[in-house]
N, C-alpha and C. Protein backbone atom coordinates (compact mmCIF):
# COMPACT_ATOMS: atom_id res chain seq x y z
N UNK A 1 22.48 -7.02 -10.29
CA UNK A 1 21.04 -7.21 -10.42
C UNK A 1 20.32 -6.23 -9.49
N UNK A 2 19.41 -5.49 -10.10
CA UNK A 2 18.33 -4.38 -9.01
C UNK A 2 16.96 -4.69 -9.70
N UNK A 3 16.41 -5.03 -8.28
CA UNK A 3 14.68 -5.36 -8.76
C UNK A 3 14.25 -3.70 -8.42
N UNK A 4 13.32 -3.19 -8.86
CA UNK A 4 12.43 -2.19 -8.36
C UNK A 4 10.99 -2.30 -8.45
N UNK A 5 10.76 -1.44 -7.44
CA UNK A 5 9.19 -1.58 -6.54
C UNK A 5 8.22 -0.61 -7.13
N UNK A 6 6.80 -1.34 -7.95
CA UNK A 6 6.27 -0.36 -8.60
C UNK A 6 4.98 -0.81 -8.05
N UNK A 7 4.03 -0.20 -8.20
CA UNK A 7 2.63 -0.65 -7.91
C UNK A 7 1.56 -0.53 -9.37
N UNK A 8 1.19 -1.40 -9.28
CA UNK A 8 -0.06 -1.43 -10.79
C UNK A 8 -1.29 -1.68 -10.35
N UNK A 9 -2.16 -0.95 -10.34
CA UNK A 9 -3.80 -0.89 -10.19
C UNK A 9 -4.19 -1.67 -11.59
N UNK A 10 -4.63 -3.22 -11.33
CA UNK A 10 -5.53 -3.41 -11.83
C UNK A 10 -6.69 -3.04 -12.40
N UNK A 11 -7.36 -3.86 -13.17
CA UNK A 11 -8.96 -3.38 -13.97
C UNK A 11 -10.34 -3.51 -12.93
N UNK A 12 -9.57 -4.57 -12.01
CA UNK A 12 -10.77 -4.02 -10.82
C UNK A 12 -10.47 -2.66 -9.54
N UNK A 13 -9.68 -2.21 -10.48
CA UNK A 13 -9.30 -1.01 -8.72
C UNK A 13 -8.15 -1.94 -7.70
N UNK A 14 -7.77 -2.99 -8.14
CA UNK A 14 -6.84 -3.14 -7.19
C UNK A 14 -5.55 -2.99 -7.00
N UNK A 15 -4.95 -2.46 -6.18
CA UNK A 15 -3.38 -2.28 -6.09
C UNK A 15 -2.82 -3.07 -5.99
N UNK A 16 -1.23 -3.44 -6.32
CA UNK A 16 -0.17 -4.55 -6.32
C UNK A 16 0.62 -3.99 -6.40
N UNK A 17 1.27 -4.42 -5.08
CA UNK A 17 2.96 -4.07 -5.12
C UNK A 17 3.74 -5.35 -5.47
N UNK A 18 4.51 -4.61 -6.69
CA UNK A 18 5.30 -5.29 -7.66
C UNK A 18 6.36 -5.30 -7.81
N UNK A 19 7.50 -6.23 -7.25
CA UNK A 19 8.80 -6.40 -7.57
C UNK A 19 9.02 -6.73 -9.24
N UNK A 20 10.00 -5.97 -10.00
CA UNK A 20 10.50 -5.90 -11.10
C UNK A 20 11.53 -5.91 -11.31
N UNK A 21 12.05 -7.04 -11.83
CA UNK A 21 13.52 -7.16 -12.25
C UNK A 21 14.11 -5.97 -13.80
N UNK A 22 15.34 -5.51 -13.79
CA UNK A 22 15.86 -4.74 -14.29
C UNK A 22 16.90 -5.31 -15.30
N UNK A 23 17.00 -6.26 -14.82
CA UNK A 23 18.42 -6.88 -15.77
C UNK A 23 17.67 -8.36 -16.31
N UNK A 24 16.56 -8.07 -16.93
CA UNK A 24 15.82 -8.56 -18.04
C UNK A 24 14.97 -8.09 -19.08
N UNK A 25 15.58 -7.21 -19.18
CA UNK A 25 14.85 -6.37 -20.69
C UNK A 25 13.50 -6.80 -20.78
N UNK A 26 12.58 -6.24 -19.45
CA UNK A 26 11.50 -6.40 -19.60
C UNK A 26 10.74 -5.38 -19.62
N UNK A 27 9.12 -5.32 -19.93
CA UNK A 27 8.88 -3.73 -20.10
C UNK A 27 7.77 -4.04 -18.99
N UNK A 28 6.78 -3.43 -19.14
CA UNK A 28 5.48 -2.89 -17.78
C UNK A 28 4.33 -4.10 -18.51
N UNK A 29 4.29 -4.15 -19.72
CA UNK A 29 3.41 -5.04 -20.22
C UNK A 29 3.87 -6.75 -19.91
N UNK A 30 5.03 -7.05 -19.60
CA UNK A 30 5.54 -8.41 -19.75
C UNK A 30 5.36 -8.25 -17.83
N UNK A 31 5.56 -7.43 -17.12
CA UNK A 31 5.70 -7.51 -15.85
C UNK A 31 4.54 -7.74 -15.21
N UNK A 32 2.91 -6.82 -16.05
CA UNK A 32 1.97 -7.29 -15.43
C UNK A 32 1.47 -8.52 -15.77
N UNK A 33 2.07 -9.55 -17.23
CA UNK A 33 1.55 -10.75 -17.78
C UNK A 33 2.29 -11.53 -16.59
N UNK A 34 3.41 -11.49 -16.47
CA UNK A 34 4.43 -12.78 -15.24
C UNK A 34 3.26 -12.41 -13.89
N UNK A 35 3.20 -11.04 -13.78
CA UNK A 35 2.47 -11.51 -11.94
C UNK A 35 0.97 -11.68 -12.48
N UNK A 36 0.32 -12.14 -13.46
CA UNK A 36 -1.24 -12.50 -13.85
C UNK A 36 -2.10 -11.45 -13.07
N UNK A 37 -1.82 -10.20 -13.84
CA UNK A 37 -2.74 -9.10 -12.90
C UNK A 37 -3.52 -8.69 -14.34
N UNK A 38 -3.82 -9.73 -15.34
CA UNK A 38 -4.84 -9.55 -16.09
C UNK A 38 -5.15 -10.89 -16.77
N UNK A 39 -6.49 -10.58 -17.04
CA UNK A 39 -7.05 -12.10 -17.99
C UNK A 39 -5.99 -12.26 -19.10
N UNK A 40 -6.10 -13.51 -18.80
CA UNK A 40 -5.20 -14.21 -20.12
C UNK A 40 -6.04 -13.60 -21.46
N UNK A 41 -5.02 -13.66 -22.32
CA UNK A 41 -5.60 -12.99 -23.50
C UNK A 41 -6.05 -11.77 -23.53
N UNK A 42 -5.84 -10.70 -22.45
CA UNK A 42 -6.58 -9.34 -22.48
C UNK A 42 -5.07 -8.50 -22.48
N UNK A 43 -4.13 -8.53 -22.16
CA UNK A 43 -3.14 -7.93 -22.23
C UNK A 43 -2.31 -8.62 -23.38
N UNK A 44 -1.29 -7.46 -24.03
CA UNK A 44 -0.29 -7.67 -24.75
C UNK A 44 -0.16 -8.89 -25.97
N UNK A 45 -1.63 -8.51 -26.77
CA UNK A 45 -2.14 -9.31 -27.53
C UNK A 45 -0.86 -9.50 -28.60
N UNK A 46 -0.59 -8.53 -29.47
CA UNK A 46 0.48 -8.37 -30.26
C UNK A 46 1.65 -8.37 -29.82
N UNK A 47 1.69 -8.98 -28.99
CA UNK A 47 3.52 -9.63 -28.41
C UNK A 47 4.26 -7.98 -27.98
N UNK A 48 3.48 -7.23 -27.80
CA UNK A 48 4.60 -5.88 -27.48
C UNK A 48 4.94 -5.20 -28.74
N UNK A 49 4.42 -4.99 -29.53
CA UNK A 49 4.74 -4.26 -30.93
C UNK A 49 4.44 -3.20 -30.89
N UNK A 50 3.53 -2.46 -30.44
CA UNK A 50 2.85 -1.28 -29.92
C UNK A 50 2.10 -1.31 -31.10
N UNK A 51 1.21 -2.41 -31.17
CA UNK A 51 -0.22 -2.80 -32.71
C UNK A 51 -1.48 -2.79 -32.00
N UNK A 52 -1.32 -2.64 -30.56
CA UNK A 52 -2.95 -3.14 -30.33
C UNK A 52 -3.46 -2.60 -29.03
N UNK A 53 -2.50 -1.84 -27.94
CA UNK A 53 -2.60 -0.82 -27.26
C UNK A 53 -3.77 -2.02 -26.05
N UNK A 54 -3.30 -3.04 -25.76
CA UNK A 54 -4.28 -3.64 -25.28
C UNK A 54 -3.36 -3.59 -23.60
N UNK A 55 -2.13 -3.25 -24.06
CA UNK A 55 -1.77 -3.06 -22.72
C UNK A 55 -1.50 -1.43 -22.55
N UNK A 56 -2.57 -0.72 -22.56
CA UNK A 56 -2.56 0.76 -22.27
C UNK A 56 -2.44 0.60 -20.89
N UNK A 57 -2.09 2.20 -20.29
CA UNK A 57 -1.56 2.13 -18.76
C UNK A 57 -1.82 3.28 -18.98
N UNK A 58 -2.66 3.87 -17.27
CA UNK A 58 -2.32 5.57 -17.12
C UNK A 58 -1.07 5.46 -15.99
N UNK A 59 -0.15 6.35 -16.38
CA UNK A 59 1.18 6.45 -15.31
C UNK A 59 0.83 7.64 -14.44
N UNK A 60 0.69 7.50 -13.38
CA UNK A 60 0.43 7.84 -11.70
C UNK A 60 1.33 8.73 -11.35
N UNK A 61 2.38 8.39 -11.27
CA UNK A 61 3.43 9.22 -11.22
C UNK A 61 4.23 9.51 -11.54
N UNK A 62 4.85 10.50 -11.21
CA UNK A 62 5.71 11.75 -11.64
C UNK A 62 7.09 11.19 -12.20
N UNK A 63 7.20 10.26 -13.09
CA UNK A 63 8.61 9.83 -13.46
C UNK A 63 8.93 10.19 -14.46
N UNK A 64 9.99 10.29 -14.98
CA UNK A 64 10.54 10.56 -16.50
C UNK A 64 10.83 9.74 -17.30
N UNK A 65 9.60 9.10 -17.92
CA UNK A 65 9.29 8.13 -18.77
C UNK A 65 10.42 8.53 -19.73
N UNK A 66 10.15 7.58 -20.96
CA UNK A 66 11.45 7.69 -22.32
C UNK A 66 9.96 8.39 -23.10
N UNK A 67 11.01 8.93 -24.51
CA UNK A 67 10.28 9.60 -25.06
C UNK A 67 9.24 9.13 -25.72
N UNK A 68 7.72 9.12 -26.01
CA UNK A 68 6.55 8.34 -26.77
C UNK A 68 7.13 8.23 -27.90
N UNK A 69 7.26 6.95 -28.88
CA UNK A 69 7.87 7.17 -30.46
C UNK A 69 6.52 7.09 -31.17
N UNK A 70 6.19 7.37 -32.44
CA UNK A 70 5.74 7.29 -33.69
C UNK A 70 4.72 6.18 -33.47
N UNK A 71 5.16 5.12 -32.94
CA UNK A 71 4.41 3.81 -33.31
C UNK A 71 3.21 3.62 -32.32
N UNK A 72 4.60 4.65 -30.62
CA UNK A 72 3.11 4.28 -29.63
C UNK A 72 2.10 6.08 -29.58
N UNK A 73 2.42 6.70 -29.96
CA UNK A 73 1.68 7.79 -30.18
C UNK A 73 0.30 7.24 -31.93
N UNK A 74 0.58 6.70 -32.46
CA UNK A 74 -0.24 6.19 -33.28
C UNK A 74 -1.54 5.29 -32.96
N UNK A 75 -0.61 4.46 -32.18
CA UNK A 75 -1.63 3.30 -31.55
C UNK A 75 -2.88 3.91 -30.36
N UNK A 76 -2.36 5.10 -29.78
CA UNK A 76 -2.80 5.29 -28.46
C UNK A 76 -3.41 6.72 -29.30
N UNK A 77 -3.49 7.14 -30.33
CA UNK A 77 -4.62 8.04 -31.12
C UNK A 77 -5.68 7.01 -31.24
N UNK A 78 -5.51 6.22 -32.07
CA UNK A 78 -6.71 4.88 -32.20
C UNK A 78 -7.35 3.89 -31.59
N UNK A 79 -6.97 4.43 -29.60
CA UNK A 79 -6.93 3.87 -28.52
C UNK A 79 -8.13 4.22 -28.29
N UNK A 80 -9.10 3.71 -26.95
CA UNK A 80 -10.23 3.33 -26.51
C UNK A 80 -9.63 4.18 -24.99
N UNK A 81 -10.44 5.13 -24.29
CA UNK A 81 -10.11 5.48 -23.13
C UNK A 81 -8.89 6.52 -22.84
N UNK A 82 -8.41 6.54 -23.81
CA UNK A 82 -7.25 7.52 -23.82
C UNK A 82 -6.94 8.81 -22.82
N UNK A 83 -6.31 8.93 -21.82
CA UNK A 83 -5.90 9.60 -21.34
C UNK A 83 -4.90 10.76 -21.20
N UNK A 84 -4.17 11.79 -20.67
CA UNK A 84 -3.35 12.63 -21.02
C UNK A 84 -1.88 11.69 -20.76
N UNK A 85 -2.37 10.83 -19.37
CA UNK A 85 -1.29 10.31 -19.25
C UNK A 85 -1.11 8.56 -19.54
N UNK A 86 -1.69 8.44 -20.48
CA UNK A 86 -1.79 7.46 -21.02
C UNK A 86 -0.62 6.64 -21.99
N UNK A 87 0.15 5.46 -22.02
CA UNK A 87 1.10 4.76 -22.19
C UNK A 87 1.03 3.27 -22.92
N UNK A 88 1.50 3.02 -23.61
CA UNK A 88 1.71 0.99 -23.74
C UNK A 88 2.77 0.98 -22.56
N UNK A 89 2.26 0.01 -21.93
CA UNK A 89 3.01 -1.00 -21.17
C UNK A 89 4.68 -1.39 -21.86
N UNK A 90 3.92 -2.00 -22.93
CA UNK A 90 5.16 -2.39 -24.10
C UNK A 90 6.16 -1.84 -24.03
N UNK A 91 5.82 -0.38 -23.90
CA UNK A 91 6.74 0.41 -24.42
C UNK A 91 7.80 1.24 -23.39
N UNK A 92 7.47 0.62 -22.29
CA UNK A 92 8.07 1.20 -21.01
C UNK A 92 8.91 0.06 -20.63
N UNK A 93 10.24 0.47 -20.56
CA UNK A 93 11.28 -0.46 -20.44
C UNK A 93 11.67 -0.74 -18.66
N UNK A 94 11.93 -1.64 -17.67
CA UNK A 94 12.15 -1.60 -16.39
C UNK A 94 13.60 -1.17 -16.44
N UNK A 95 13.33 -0.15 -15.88
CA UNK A 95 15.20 0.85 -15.08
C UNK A 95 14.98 1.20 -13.88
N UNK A 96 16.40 1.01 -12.97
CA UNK A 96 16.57 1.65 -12.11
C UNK A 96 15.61 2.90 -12.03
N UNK A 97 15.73 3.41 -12.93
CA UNK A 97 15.00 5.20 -12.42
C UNK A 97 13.18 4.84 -12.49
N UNK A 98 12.88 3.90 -12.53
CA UNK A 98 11.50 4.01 -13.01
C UNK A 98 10.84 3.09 -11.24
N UNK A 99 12.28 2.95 -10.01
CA UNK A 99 11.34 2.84 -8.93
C UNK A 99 10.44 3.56 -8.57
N UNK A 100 9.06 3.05 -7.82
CA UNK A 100 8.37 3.88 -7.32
C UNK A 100 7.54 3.83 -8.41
N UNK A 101 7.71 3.46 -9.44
CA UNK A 101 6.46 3.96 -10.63
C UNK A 101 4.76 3.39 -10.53
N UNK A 102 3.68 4.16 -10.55
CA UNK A 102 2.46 3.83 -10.01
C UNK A 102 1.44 4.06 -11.57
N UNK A 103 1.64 3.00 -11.96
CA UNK A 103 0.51 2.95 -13.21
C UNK A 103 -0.91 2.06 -12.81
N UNK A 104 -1.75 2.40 -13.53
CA UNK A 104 -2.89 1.73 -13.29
C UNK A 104 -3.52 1.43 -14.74
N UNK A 105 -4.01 0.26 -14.76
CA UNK A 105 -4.50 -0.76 -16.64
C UNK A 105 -5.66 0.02 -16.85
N UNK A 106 -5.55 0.56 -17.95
CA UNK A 106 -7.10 0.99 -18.87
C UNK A 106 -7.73 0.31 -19.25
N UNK A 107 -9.33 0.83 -18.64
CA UNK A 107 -10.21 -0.26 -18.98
C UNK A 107 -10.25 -0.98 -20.29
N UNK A 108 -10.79 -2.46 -20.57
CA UNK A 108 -10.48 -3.43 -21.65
C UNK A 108 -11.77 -2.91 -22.37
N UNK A 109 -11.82 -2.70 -23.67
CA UNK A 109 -12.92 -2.53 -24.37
C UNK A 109 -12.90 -3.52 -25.38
C-alpha cells in the first residue's frame, strides 16, 4: 500500500494537502469527493464517465499525466473555462508517479 501527497486548490483559492491512496483505483475526481473539497452535487455529476467535465482540474505541475483519450478531449472542447492545462479529474488515475501532483478545480459554471 503507498498513499501519495498531492495538493488541490479549491474553488475558493484554497489549498489542501491531500493524502491519496494508490491501491484503490481511484482517480482525482473521487479523491476530491471523499475529502468534501466541493459542494455536494458540483463535482463528478456523471459518476466519472468523462460526460460532464464538472470535475475539470488545471494540473500545476509538471507530471506526466496518461495520455488525454477521445472522450476527455471531447468533453473538455465543450467545457466552460478551459485551459491549456486543463483535465477531468475522472480521468486521472492515483499512481505512485503522480506524488507531488498540484491541481487546482475550475471554476463551476
Amino acid at each position: 500500500m503507498q498513499d501519495i501527497n498531492i495538493k488541490i486548490t479549491d474553488r475558493n483559492g484554497v489549498t489542501h494537502d491531500v493524502v491519496a491512496p494508490t491501491d484503490m483505483a481511484m482517480n482525482l475526481m473521487e479523491v476530491v469527493r471523499s475529502y468534501e473539497l466541493a459542494e455536494e452535487g458540483t463535482i463528478g455529476i456523471c459518476g466519472g464517465m468523462a460526460m460532464c467535465a464538472s470535475c475539470q482540474c488545471y494540473v500545476n505541475s509538471d507530471h506526466n499525466l496518461p495520455e488525454m483519450t477521445d472522450d476527455e478531449d471531447a468533453m473538455l472542447a465543450e467545457a466552460f473555462n478551459v485551459e491549456d492545462n486543463s483535465r477531468l479529474g475522472c480521468q486521472i488515475q492515483m499512481t505512485p508517479e503522480l506524488e507531488g501532483l498540484e491541481v487546482e478545480l475550475a471554476p463551476e459554471d
